[in-house]
C-alpha atoms as a PDB file:
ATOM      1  CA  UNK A   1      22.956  24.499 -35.561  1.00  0.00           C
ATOM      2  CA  UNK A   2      19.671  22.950 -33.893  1.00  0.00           C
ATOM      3  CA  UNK A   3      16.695  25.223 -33.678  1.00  0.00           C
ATOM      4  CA  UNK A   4      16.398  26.746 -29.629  1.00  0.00           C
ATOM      5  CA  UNK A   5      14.211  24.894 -27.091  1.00  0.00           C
ATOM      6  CA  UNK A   6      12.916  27.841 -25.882  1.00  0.00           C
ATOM      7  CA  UNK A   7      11.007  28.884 -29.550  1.00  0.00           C
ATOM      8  CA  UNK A   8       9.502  25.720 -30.087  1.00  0.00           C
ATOM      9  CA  UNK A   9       8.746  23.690 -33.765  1.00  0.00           C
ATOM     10  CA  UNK A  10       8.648  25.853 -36.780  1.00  0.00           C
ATOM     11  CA  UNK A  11       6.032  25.273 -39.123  1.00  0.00           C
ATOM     12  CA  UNK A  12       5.539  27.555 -42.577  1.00  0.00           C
ATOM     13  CA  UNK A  13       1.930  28.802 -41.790  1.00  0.00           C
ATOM     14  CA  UNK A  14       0.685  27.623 -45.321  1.00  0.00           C
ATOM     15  CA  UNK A  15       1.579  23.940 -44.738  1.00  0.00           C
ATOM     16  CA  UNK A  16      -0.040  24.040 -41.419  1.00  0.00           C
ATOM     17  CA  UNK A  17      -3.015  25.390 -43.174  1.00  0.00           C
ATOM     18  CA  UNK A  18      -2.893  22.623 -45.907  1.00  0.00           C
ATOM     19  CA  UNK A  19      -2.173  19.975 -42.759  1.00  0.00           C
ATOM     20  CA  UNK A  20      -5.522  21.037 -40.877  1.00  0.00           C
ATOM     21  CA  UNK A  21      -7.524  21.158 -44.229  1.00  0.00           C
ATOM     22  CA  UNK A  22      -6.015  17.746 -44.728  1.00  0.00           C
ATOM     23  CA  UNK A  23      -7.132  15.814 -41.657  1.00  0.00           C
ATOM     24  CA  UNK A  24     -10.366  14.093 -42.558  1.00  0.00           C
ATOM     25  CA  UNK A  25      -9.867  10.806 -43.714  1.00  0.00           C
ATOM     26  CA  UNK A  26     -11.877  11.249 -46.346  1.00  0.00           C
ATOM     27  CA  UNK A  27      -9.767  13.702 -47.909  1.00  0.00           C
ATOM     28  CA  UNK A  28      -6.248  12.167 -47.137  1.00  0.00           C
ATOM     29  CA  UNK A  29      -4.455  13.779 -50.289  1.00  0.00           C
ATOM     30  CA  UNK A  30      -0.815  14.025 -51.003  1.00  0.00           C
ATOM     31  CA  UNK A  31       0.045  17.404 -49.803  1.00  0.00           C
ATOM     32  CA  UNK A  32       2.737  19.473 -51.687  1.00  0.00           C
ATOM     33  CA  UNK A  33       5.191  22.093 -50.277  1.00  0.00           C
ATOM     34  CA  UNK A  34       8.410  23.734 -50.647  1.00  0.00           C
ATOM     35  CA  UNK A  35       9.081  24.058 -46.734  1.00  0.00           C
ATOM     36  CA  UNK A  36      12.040  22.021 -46.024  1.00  0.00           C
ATOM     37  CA  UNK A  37      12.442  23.632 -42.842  1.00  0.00           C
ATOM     38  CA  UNK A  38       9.303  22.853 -40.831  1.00  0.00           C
ATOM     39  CA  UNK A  39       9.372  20.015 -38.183  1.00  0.00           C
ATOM     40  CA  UNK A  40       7.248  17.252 -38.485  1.00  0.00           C
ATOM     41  CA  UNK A  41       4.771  17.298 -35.508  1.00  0.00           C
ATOM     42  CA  UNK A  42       2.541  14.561 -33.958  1.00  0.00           C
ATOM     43  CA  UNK A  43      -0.559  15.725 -36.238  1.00  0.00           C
ATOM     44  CA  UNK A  44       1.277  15.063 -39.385  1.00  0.00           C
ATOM     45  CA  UNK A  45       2.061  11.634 -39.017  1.00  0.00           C
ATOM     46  CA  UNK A  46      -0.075   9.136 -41.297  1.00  0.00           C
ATOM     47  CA  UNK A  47      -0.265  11.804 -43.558  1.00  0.00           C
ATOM     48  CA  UNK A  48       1.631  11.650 -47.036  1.00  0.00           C
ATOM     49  CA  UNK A  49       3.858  15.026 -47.555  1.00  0.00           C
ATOM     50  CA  UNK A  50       5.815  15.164 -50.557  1.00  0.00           C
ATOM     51  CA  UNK A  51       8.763  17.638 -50.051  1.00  0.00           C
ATOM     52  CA  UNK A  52      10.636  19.886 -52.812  1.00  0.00           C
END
């Protein structure tokens, strides 16, 4: 069953942390997590996210 409209994206606070850490260009670096249940969101994409 699909996540509710009304509680928006879930991201694990950790790989949100690792995301905004992770923006620079200069320090584009595979980021690692075990989160298979967060949504990818606009500010992710480019970025390289390897999933458990």
């Amino acid at each position: 069953m699909s996540r509710s409209t009304k509680k928006g994206p879930y991201v694990h606070p950790s790989l949100w942390e690792k995301v905004l850490a992770n923006q620079a260009p200069q320090n584009r670096q595979i980021i690692r997590t075990w989160s298979r249940s967060s949504v990818v969101l606009p500010e992710m994409v480019g970025m390289t996210i390897a999933v458990h």
